[in-house]
Protein backbone atom coordinates (compact mmCIF):
# COMPACT_ATOMS: atom_id res chain seq x y z
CA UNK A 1 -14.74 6.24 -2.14
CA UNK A 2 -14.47 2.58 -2.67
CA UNK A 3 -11.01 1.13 -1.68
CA UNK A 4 -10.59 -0.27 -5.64
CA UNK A 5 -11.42 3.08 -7.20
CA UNK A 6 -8.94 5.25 -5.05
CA UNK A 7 -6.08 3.34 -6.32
CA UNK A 8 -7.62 3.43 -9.82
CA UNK A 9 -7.62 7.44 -9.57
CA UNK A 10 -4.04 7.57 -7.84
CA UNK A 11 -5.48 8.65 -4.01
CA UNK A 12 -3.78 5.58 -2.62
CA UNK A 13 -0.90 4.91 -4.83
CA UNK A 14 0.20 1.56 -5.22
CA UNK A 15 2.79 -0.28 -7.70
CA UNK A 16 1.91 -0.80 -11.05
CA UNK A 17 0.38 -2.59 -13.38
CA UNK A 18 -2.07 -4.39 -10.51
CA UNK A 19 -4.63 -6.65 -10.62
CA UNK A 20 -7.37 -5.31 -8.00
CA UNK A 21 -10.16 -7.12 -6.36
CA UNK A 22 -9.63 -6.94 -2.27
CA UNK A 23 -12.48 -8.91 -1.57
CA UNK A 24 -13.44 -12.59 -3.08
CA UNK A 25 -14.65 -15.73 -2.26
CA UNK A 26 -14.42 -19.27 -4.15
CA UNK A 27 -13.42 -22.47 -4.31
CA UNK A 28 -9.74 -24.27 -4.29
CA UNK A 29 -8.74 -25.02 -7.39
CA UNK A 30 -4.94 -26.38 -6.83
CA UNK A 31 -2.64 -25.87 -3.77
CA UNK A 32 1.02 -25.55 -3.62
CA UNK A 33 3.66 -26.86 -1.73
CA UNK A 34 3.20 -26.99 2.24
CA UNK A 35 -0.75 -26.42 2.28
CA UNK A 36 -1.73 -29.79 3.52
CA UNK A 37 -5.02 -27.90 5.56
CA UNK A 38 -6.96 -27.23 1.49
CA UNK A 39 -7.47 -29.27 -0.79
CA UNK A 40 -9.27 -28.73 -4.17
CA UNK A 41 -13.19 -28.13 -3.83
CA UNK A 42 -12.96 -26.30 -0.77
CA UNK A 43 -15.06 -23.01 0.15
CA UNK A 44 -12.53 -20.13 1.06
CA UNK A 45 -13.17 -16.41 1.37
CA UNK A 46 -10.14 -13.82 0.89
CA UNK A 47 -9.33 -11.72 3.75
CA UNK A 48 -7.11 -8.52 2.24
CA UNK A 49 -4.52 -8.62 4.80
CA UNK A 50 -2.39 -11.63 5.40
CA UNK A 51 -0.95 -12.47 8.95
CA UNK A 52 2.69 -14.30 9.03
CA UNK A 53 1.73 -15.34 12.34
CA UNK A 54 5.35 -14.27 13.92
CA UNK A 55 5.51 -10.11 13.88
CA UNK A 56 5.10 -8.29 16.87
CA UNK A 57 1.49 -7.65 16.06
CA UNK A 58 0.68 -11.40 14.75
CA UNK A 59 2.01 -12.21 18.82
CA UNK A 60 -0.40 -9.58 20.22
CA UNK A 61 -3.55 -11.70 18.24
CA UNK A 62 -3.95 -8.37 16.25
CA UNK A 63 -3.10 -10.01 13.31
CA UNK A 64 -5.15 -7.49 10.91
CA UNK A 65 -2.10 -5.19 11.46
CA UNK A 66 0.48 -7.83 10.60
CA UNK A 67 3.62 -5.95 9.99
CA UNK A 68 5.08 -8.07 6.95
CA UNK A 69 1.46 -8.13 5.81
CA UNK A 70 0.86 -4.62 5.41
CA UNK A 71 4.44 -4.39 3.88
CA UNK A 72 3.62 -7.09 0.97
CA UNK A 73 0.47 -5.43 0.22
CA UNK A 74 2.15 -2.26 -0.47
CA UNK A 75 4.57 -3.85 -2.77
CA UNK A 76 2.23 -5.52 -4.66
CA UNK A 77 3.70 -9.14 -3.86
CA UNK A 78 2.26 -11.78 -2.31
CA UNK A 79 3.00 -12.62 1.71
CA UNK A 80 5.96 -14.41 0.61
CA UNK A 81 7.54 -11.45 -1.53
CA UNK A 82 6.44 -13.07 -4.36
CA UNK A 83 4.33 -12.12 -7.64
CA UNK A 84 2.49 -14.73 -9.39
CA UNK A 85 0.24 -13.21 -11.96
CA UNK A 86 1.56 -12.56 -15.72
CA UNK A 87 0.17 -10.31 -18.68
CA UNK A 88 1.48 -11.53 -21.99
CA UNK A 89 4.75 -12.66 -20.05
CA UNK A 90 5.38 -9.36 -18.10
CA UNK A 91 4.73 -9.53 -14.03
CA UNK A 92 1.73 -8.07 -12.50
CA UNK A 93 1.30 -6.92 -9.01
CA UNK A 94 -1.22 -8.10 -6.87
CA UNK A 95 -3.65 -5.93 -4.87
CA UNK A 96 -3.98 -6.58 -1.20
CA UNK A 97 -2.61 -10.23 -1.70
CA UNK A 98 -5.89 -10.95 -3.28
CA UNK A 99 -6.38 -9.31 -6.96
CA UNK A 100 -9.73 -11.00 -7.10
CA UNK A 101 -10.34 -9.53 -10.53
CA UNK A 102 -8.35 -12.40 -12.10
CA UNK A 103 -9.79 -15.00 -13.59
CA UNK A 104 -8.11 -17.40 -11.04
CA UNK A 105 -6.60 -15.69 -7.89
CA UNK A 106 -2.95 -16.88 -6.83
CA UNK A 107 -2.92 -16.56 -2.94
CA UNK A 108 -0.71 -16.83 0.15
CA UNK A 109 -2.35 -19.50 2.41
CA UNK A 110 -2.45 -17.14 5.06
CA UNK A 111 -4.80 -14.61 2.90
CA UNK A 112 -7.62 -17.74 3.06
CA UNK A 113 -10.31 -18.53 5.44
CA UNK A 114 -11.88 -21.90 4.85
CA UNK A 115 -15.60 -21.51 5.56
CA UNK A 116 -16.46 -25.13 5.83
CA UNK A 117 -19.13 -25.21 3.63
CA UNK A 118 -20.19 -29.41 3.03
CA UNK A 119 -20.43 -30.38 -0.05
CA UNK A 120 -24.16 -31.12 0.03
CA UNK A 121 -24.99 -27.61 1.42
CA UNK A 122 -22.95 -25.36 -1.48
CA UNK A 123 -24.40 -22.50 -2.63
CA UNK A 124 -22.78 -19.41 -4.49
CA UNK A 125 -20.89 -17.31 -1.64
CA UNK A 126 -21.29 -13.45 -1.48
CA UNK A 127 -19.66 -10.97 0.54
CA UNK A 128 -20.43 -7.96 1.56
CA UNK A 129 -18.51 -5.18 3.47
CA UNK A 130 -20.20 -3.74 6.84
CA UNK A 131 -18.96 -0.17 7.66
């Protein structure tokens, strides 16, 4: 069963309300404070689990099973321990740090990889899972 549909019918339960979408790819539209590597217009693709770069794991280079990663995505918050996504005022977890449903997606920088696209070579970006 796809991963968005098992949450949808409660097999992997996960706070709610959520915004789901594990898997996107766009372009920056604004970056916050202390991302000085993006800047608007840049090609990025969403990877679902974000890496702190400091756990146990992160150290090993196996930084798909990032501890505090794994941990935010179950809580619905961003790396950080954040939420930044609002339905007429009320908070609204994210899914897998990405919630790529959204209109716009509010990220962790660490849940972006830029894919160096030049400007002179864009063309829409799709994705596709191998299993």
């Amino acid at each position: 069963m796809p991963f968005g549909l098992s949450v949808v019918d409660g097999s992997r339960p996960r706070v709610m309300p959520m915004v789901l979408g594990h898997e996107a790819a766009g372009e920056v539209v604004e970056t916050g404070d202390g991302v000085s590597d993006l800047v608007p217009g840049d090609r990025v693709v969403c990877i679902f689990v974000p890496n702190c770069g400091h756990c146990a794991r992160c150290y090993e280079g196996r930084p798909a099973l990032c501890e505090p990663g794994a941990t935010a995505n179950l809580a619905g918050t961003l790396l950080g321990g954040g939420r930044r996504l609002r339905l007429r005022g009320a908070m609204v977890n994210h899914h897998l740090g990405v919630s790529g449903f959204a209109e716009y997606a509010v990220v962790s920088r660490s849940s972006l990889v830029d894919v160096g696209v030049e400007p002179s070579l864009r063309q829409p970006l799709c994705l596709a899972a191998l299993l």
